[in-house]
Protein backbone atom coordinates (compact mmCIF):
# COMPACT_ATOMS: atom_id res chain seq x y z
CA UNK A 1 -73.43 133.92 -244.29
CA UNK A 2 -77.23 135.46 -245.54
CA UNK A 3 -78.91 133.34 -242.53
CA UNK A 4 -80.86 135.43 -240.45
CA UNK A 5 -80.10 134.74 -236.42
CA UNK A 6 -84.28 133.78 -236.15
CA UNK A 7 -83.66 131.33 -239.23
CA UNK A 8 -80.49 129.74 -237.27
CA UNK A 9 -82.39 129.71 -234.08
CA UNK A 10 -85.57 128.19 -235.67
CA UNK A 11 -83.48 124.98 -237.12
CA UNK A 12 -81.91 124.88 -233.78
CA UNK A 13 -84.80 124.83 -231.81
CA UNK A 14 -85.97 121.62 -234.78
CA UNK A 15 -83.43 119.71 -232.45
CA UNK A 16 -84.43 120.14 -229.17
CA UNK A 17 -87.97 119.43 -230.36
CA UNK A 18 -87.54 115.27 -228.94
CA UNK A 19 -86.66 116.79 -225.60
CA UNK A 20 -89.45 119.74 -225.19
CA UNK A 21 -90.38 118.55 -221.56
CA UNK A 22 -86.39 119.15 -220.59
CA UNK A 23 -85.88 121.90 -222.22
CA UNK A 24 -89.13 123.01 -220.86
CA UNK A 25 -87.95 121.69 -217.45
CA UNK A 26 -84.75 123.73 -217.77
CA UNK A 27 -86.78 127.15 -218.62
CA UNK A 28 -89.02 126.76 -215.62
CA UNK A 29 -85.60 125.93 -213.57
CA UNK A 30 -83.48 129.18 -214.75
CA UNK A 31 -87.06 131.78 -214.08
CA UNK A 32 -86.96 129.78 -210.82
CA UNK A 33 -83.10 130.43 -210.26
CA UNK A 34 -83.46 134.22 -211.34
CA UNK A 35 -86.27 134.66 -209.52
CA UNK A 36 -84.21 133.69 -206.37
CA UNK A 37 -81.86 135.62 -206.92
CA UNK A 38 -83.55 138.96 -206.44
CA UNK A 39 -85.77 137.11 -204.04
CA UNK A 40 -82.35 136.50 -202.13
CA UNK A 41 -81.59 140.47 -201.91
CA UNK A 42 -84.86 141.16 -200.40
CA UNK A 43 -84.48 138.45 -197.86
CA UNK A 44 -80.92 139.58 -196.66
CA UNK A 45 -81.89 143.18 -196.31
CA UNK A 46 -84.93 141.83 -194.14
CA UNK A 47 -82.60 140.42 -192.27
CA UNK A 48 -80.02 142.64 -191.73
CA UNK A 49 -83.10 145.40 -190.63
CA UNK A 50 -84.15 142.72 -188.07
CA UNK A 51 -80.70 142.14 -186.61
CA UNK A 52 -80.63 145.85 -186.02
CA UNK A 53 -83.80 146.41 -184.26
CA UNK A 54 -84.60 142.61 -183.24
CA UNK A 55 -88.06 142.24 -181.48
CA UNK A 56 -89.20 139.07 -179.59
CA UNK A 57 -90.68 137.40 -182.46
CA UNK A 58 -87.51 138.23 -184.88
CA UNK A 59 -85.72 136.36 -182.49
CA UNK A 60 -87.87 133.22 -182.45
CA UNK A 61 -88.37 133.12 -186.25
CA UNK A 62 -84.49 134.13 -187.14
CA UNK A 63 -83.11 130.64 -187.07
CA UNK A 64 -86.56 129.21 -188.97
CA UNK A 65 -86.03 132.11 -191.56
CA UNK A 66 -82.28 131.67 -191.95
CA UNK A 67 -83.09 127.95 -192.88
CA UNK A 68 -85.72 128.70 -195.20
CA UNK A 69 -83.93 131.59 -196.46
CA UNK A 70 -80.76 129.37 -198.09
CA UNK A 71 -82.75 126.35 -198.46
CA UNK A 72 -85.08 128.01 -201.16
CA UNK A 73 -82.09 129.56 -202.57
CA UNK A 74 -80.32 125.51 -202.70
């Protein structure tokens, strides 16, 4: 095999070329997904601080944040 991996990807990429605005779609979703993910971290460690030293408002936005937390992650 002489191919270069660019040269295979390039003629692989000629068939996803009919479905751009998927495969588009999907690239968007995964950045999204990854993003999340670290995004997720940040959120628990926010919320483990907050359980430790909880404050009136922590306590009235904990359930609201908890929703939003694992709904954005869904």
């Amino acid at each position: 095999m002489t191919d270069s991996g660019w040269v295979i990807y390039k003629r692989l990429l000629g068939y996803v070329k009919p479905h751009w605005r998927a495969f588009a779609l999907a690239v968007v979703g995964f950045v999204v997904y990854a993003a999340s993910s670290t995004a997720l971290a940040e959120m628990m460690k926010r919320l483990i601080d907050g359980i430790q030293n909880p404050d009136a408002a922590f306590r009235f936005f904990l359930p609201l944040f908890v929703i939003i937390m694992f709904s954005a992650r869904g």
